[in-house]
PDB file of N, CA and C in Angstrom:
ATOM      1  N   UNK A   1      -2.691   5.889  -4.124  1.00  0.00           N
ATOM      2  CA  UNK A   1      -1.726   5.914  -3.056  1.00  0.00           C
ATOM      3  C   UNK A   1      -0.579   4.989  -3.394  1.00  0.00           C
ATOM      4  N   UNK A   2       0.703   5.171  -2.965  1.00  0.00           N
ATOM      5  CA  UNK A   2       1.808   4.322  -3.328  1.00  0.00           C
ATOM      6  C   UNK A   2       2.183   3.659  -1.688  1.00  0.00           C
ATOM      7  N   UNK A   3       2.367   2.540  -1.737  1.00  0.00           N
ATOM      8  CA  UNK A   3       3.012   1.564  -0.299  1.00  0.00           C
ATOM      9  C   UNK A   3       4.033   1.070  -0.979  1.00  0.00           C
ATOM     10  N   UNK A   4       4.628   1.031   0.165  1.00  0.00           N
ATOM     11  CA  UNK A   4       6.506  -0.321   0.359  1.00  0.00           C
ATOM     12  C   UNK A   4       5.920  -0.852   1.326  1.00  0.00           C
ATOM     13  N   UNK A   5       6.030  -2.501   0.379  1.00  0.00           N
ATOM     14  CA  UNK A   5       5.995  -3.385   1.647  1.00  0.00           C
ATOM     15  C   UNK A   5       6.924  -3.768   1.768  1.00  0.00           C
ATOM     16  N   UNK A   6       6.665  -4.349   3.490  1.00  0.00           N
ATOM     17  CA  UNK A   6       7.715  -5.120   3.947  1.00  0.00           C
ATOM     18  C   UNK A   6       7.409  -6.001   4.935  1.00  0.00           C
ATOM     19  N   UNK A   7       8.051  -6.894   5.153  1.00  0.00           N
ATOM     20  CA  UNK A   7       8.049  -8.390   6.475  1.00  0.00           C
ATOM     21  C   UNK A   7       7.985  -7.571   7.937  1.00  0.00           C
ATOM     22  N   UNK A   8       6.682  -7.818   8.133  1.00  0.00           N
ATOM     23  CA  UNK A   8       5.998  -6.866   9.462  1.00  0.00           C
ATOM     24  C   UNK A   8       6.711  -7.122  10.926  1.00  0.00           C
ATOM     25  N   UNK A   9       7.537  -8.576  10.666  1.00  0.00           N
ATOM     26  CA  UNK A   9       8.747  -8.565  11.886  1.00  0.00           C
ATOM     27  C   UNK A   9       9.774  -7.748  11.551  1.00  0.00           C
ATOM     28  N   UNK A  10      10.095  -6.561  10.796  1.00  0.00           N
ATOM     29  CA  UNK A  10      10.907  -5.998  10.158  1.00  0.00           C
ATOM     30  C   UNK A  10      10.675  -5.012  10.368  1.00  0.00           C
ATOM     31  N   UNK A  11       9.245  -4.078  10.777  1.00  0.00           N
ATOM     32  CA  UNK A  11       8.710  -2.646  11.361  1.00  0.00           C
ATOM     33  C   UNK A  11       8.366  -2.430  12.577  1.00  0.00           C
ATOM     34  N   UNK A  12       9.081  -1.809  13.133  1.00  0.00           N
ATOM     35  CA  UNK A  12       8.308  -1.188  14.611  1.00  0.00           C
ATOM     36  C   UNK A  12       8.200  -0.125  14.310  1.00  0.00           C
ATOM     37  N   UNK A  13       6.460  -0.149  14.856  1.00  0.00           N
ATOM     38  CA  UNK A  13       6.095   1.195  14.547  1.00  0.00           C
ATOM     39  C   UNK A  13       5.424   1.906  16.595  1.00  0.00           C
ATOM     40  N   UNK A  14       6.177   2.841  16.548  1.00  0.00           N
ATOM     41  CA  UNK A  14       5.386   3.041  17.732  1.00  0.00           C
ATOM     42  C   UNK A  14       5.251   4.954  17.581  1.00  0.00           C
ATOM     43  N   UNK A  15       4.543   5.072  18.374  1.00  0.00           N
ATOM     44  CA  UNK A  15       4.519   6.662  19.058  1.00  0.00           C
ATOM     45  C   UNK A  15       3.375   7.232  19.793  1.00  0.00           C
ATOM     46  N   UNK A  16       3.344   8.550  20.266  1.00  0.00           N
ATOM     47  CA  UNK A  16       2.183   9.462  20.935  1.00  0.00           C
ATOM     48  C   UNK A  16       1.258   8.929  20.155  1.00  0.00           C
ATOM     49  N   UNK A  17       1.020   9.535  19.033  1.00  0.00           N
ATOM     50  CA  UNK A  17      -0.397  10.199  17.962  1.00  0.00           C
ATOM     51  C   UNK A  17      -0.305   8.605  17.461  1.00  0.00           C
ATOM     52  N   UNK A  18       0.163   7.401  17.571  1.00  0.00           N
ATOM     53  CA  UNK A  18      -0.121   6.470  16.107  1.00  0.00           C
ATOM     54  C   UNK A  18      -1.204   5.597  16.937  1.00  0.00           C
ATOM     55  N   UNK A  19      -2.379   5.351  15.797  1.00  0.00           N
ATOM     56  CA  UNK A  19      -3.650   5.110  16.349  1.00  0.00           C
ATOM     57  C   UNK A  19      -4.282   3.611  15.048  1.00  0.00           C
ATOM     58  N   UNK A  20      -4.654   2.545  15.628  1.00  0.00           N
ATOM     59  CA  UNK A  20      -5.287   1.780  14.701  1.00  0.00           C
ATOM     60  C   UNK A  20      -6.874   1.913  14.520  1.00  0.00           C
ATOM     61  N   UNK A  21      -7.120   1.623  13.506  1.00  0.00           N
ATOM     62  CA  UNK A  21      -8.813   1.080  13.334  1.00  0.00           C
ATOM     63  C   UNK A  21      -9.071  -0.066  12.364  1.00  0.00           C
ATOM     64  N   UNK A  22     -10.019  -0.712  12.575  1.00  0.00           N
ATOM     65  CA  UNK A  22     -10.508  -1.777  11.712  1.00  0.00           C
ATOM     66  C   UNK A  22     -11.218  -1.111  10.828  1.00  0.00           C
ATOM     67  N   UNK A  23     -10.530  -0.906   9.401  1.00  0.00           N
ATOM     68  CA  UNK A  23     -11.407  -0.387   8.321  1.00  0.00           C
ATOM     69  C   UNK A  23     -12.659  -0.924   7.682  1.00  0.00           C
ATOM     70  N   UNK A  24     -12.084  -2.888   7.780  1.00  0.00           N
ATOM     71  CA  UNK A  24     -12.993  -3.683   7.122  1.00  0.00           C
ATOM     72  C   UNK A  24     -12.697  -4.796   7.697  1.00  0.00           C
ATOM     73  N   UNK A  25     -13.672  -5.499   7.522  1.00  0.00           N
ATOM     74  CA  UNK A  25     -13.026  -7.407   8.129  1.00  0.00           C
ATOM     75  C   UNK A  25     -11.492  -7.714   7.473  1.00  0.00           C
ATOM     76  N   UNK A  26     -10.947  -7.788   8.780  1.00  0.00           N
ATOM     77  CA  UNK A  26      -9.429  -8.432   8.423  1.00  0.00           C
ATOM     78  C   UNK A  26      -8.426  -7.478   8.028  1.00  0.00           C
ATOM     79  N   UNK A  27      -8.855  -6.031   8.071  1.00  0.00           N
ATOM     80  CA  UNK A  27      -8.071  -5.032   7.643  1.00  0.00           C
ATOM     81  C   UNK A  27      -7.943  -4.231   8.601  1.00  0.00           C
ATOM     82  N   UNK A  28      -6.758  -3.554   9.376  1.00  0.00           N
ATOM     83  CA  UNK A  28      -6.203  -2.421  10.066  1.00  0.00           C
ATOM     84  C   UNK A  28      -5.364  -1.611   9.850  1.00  0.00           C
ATOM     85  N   UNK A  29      -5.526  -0.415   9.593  1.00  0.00           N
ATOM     86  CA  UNK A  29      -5.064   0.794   8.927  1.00  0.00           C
ATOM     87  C   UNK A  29      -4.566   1.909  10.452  1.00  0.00           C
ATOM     88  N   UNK A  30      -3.178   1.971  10.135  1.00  0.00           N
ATOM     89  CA  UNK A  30      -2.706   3.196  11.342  1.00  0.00           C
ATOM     90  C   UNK A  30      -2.618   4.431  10.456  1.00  0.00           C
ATOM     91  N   UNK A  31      -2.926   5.521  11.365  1.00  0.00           N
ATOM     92  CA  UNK A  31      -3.041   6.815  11.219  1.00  0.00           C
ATOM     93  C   UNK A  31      -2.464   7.742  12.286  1.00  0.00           C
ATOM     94  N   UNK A  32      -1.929   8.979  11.905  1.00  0.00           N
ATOM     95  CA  UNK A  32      -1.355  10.000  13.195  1.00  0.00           C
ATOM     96  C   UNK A  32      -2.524  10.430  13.918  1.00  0.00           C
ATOM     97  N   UNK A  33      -2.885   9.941  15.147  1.00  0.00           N
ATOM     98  CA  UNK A  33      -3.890  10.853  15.395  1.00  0.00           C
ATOM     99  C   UNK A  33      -4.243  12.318  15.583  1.00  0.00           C
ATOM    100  N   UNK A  34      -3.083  13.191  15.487  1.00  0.00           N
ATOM    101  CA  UNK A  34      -2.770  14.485  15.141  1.00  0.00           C
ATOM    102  C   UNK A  34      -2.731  15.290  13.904  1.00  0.00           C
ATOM    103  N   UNK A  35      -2.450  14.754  12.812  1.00  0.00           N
ATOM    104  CA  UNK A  35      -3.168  15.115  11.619  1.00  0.00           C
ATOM    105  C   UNK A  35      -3.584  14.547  10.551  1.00  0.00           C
ATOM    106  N   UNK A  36      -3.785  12.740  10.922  1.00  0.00           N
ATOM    107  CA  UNK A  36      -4.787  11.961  10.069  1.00  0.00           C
ATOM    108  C   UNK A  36      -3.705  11.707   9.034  1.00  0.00           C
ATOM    109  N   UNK A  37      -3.151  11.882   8.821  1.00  0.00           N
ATOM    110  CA  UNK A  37      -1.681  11.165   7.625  1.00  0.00           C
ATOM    111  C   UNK A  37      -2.158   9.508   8.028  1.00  0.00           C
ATOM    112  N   UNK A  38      -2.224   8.728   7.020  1.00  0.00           N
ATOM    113  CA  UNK A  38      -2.727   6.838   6.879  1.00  0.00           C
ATOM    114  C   UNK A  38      -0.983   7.027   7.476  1.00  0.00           C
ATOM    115  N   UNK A  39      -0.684   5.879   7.804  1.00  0.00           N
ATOM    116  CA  UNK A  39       0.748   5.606   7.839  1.00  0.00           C
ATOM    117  C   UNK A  39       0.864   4.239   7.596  1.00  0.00           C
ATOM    118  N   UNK A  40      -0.115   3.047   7.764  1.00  0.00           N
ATOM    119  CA  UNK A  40       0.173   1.743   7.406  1.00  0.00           C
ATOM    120  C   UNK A  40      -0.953   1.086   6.702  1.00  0.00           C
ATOM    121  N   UNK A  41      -1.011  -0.453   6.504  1.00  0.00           N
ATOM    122  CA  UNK A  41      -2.162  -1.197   5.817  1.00  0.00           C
ATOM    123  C   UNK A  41      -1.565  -2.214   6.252  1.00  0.00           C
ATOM    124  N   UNK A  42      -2.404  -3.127   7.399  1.00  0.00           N
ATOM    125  CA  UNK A  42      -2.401  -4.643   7.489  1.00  0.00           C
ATOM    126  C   UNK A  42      -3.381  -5.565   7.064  1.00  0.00           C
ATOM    127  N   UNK A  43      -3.472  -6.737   6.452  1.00  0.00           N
ATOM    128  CA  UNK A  43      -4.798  -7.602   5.839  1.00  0.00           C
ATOM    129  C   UNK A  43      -4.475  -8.482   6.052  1.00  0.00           C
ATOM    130  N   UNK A  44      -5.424  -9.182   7.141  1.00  0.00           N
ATOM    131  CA  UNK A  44      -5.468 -11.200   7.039  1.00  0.00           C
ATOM    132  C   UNK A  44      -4.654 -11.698   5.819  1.00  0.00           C
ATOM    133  N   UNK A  45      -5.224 -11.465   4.992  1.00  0.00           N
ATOM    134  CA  UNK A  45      -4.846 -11.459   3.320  1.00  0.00           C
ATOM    135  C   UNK A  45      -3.815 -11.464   3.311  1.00  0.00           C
ATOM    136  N   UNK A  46      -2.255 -11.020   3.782  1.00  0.00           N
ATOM    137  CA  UNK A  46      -0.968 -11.481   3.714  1.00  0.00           C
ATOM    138  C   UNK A  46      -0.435 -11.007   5.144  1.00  0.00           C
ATOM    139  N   UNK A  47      -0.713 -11.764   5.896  1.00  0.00           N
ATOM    140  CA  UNK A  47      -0.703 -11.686   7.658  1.00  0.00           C
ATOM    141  C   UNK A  47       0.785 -11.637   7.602  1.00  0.00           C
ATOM    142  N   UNK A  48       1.990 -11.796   6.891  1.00  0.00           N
ATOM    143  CA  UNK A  48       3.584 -11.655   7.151  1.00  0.00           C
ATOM    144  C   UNK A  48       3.666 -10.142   6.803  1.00  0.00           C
ATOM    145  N   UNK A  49       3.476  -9.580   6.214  1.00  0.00           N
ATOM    146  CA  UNK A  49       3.393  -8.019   5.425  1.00  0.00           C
ATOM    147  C   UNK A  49       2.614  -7.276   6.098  1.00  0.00           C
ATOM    148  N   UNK A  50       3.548  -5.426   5.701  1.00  0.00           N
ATOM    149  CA  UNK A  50       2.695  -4.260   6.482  1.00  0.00           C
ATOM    150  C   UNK A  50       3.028  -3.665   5.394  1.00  0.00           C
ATOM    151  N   UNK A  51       2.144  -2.369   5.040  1.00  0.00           N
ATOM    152  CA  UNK A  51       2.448  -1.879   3.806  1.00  0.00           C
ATOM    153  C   UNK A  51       1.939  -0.795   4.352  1.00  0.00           C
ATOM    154  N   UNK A  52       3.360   0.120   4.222  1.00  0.00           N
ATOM    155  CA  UNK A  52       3.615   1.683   4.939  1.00  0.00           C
ATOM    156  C   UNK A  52       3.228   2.770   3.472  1.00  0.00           C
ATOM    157  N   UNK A  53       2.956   3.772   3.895  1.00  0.00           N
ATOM    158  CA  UNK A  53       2.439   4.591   2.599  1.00  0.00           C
ATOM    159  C   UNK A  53       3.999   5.565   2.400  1.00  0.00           C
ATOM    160  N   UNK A  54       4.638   5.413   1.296  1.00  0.00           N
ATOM    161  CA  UNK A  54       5.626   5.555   0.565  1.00  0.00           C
ATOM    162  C   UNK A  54       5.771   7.218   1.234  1.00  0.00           C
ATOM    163  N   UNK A  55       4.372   8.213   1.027  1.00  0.00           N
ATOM    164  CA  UNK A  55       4.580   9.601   1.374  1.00  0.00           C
ATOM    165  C   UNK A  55       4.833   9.848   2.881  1.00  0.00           C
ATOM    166  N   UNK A  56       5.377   9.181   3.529  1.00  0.00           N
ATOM    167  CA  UNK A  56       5.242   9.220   4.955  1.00  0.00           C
ATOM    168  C   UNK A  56       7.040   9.286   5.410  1.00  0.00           C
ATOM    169  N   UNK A  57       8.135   8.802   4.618  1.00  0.00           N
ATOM    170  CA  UNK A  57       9.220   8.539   4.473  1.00  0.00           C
ATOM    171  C   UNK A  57      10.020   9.578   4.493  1.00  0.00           C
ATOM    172  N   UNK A  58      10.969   9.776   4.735  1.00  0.00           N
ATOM    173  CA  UNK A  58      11.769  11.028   4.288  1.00  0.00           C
ATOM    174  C   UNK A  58      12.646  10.690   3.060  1.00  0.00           C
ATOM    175  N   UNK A  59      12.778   9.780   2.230  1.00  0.00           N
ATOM    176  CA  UNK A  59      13.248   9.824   1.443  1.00  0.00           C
ATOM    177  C   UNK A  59      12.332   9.019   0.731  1.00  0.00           C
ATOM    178  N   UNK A  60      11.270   9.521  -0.133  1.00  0.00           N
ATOM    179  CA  UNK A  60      10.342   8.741  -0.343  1.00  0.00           C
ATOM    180  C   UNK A  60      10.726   7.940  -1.976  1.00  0.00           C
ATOM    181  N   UNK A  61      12.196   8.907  -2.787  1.00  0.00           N
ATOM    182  CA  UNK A  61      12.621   8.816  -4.083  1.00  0.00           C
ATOM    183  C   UNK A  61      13.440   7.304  -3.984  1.00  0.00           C
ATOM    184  N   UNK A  62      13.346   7.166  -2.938  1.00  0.00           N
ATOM    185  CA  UNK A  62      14.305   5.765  -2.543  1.00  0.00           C
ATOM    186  C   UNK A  62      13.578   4.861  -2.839  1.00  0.00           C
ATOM    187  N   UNK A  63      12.499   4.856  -2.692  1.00  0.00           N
ATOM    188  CA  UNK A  63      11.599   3.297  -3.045  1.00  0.00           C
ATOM    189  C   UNK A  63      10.816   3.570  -4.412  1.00  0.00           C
ATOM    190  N   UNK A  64      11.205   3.388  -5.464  1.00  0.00           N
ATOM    191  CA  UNK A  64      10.727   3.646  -6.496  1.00  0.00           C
ATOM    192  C   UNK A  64       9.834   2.511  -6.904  1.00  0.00           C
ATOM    193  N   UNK A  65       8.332   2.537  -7.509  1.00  0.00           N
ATOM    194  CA  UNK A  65       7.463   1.698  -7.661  1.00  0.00           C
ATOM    195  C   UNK A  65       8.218   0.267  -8.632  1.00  0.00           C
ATOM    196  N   UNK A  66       7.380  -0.625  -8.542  1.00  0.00           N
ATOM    197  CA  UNK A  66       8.022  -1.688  -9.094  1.00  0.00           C
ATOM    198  C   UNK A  66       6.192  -2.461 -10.046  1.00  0.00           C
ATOM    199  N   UNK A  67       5.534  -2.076  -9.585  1.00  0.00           N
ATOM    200  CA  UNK A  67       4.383  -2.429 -10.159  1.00  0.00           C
ATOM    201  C   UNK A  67       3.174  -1.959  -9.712  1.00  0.00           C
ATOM    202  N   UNK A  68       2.253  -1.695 -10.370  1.00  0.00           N
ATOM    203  CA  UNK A  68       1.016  -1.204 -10.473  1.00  0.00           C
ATOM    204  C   UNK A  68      -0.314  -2.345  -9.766  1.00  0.00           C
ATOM    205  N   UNK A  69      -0.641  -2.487  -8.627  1.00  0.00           N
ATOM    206  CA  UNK A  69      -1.639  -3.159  -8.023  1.00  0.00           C
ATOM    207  C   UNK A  69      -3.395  -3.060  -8.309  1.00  0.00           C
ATOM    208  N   UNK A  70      -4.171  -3.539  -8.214  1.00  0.00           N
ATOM    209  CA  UNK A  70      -5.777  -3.359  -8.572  1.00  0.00           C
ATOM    210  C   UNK A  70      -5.878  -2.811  -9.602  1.00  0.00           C
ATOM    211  N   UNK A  71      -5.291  -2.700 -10.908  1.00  0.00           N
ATOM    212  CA  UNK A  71      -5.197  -2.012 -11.734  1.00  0.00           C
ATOM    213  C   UNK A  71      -6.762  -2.037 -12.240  1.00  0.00           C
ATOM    214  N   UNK A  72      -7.355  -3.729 -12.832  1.00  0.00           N
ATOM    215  CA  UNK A  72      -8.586  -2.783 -13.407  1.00  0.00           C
ATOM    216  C   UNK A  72      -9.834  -2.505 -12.594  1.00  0.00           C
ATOM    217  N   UNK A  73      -8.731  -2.058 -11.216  1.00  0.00           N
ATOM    218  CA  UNK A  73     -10.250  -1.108 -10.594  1.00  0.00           C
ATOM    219  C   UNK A  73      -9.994   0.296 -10.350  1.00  0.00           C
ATOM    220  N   UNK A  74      -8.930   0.895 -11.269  1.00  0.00           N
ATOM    221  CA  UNK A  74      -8.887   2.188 -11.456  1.00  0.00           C
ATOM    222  C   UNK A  74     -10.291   3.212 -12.044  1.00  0.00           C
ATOM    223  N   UNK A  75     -10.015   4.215 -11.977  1.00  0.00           N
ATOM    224  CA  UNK A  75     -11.110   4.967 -12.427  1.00  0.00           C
ATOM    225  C   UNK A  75     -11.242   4.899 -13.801  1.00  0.00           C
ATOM    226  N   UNK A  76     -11.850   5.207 -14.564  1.00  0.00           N
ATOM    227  CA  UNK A  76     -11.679   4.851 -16.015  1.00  0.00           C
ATOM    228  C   UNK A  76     -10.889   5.856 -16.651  1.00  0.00           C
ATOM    229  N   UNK A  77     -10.647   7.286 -15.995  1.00  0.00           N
ATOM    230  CA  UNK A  77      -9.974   8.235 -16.511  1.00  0.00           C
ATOM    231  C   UNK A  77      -8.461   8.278 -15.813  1.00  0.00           C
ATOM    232  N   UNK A  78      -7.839   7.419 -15.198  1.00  0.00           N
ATOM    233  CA  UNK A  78      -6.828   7.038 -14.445  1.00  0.00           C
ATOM    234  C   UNK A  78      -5.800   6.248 -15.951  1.00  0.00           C
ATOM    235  N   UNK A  79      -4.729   7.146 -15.930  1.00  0.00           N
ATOM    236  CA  UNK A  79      -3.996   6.819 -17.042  1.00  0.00           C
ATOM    237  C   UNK A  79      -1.959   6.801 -16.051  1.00  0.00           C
ATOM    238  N   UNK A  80      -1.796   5.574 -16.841  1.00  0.00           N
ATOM    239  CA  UNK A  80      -0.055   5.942 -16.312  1.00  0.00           C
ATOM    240  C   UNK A  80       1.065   6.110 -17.437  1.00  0.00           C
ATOM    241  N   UNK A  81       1.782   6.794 -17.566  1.00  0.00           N
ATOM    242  CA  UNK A  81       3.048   6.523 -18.123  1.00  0.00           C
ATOM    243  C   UNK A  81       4.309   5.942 -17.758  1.00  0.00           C
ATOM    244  N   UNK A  82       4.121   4.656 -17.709  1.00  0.00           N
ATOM    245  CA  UNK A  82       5.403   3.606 -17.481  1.00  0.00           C
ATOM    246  C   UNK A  82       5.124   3.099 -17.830  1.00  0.00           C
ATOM    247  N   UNK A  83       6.181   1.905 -18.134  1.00  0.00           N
ATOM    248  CA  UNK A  83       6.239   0.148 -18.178  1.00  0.00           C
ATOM    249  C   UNK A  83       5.868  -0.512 -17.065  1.00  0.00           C
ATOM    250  N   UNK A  84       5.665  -0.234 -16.353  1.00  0.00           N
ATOM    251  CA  UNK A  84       5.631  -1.313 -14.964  1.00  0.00           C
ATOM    252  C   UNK A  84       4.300  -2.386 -15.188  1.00  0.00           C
ATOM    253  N   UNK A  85       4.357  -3.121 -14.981  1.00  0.00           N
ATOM    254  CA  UNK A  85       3.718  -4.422 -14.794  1.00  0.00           C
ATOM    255  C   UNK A  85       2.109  -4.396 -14.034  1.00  0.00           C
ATOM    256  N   UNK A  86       0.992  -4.544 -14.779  1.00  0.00           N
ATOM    257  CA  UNK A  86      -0.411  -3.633 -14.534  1.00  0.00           C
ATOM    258  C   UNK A  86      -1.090  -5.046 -13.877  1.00  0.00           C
ATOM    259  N   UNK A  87      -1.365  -5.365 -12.505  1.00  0.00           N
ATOM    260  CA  UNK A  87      -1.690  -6.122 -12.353  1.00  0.00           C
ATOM    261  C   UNK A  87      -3.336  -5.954 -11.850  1.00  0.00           C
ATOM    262  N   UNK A  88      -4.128  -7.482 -12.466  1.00  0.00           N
ATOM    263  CA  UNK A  88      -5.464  -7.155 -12.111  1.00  0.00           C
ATOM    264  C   UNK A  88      -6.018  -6.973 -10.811  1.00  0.00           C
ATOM    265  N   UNK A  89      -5.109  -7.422  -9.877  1.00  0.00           N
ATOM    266  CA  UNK A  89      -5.251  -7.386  -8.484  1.00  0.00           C
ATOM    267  C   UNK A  89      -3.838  -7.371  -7.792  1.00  0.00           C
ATOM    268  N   UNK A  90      -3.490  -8.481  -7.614  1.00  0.00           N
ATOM    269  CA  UNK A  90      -2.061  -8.765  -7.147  1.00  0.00           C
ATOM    270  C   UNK A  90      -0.706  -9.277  -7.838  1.00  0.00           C
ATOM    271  N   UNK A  91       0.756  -9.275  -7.618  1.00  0.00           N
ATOM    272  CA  UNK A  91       1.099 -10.206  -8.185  1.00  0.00           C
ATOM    273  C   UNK A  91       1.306 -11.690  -7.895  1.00  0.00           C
ATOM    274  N   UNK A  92       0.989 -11.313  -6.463  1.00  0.00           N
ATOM    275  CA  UNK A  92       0.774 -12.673  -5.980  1.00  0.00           C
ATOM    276  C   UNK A  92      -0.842 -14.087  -6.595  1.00  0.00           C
ATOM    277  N   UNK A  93      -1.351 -13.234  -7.617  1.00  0.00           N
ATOM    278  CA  UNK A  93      -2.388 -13.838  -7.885  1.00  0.00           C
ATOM    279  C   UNK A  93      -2.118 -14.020  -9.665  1.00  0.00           C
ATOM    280  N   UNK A  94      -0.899 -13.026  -9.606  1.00  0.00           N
ATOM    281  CA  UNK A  94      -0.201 -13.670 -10.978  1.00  0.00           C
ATOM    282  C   UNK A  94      -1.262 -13.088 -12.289  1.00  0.00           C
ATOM    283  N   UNK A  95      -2.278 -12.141 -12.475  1.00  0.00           N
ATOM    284  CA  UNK A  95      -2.957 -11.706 -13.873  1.00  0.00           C
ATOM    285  C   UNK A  95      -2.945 -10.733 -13.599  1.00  0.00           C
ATOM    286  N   UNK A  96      -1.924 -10.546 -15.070  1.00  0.00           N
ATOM    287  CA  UNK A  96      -1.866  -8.938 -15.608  1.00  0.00           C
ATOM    288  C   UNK A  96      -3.097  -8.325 -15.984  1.00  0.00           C
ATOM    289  N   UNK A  97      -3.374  -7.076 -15.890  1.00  0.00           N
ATOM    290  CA  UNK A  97      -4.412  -5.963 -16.364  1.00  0.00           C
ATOM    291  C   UNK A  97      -4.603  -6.147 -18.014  1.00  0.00           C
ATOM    292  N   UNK A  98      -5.855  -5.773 -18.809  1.00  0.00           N
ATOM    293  CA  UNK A  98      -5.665  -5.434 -20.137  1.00  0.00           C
ATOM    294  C   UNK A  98      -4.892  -4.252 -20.223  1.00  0.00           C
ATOM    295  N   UNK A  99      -4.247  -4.062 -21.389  1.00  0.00           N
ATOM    296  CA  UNK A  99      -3.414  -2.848 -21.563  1.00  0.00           C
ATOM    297  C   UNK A  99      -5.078  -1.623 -21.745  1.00  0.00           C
ATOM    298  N   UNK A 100      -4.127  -0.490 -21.713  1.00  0.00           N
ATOM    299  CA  UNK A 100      -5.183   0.822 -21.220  1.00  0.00           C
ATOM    300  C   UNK A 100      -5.256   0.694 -22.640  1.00  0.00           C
TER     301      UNK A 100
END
């Protein structure tokens, strides 16, 4: 899945269908309740940030990726073609991925 984050005093999100759940401790994930499209990701884990799912946008070519997140917990057959920056988790935790 691809997210843009952004400074969660910076999104209002409202409507009919938009519905939260607690996925996991410290994690809440909104969804349409009309046809299940994810639309956000909040985590204790960076309580200033909301991270909206990129396919949800109408111009989704506008936010072009900038780096690769959880990288080595991809599938093992999960391959990319770019340069972008393969991080083992975050970049906020600062370690790059081994190269593929």
């Amino acid at each position: 899945m691809t997210a843009a984050g952004f400074a969660r005093e910076c999104v209002d999100m409202e409507g009919r269908g938009l519905r939260e759940f607690a996925s996991s401790p410290g994690v809440v994930r909104s969804f349409c309740s009309t046809c299940g499209t994810s639309l956000s990701y909040r985590s204790e884990r960076w309580p200033d940030d909301i991270h909206l799912m990129v396919s949800v946008f109408d111009h989704p070519e506008a936010l072009p990726p900038q780096f690769h997140i959880f990288f080595a917990e991809r599938l093992p057959w999960t391959t990319t073609c770019d340069d972008l920056p393969k991080y083992r988790t975050t970049p906020g935790e600062g370690t790059l991925a081994d190269p593929e």
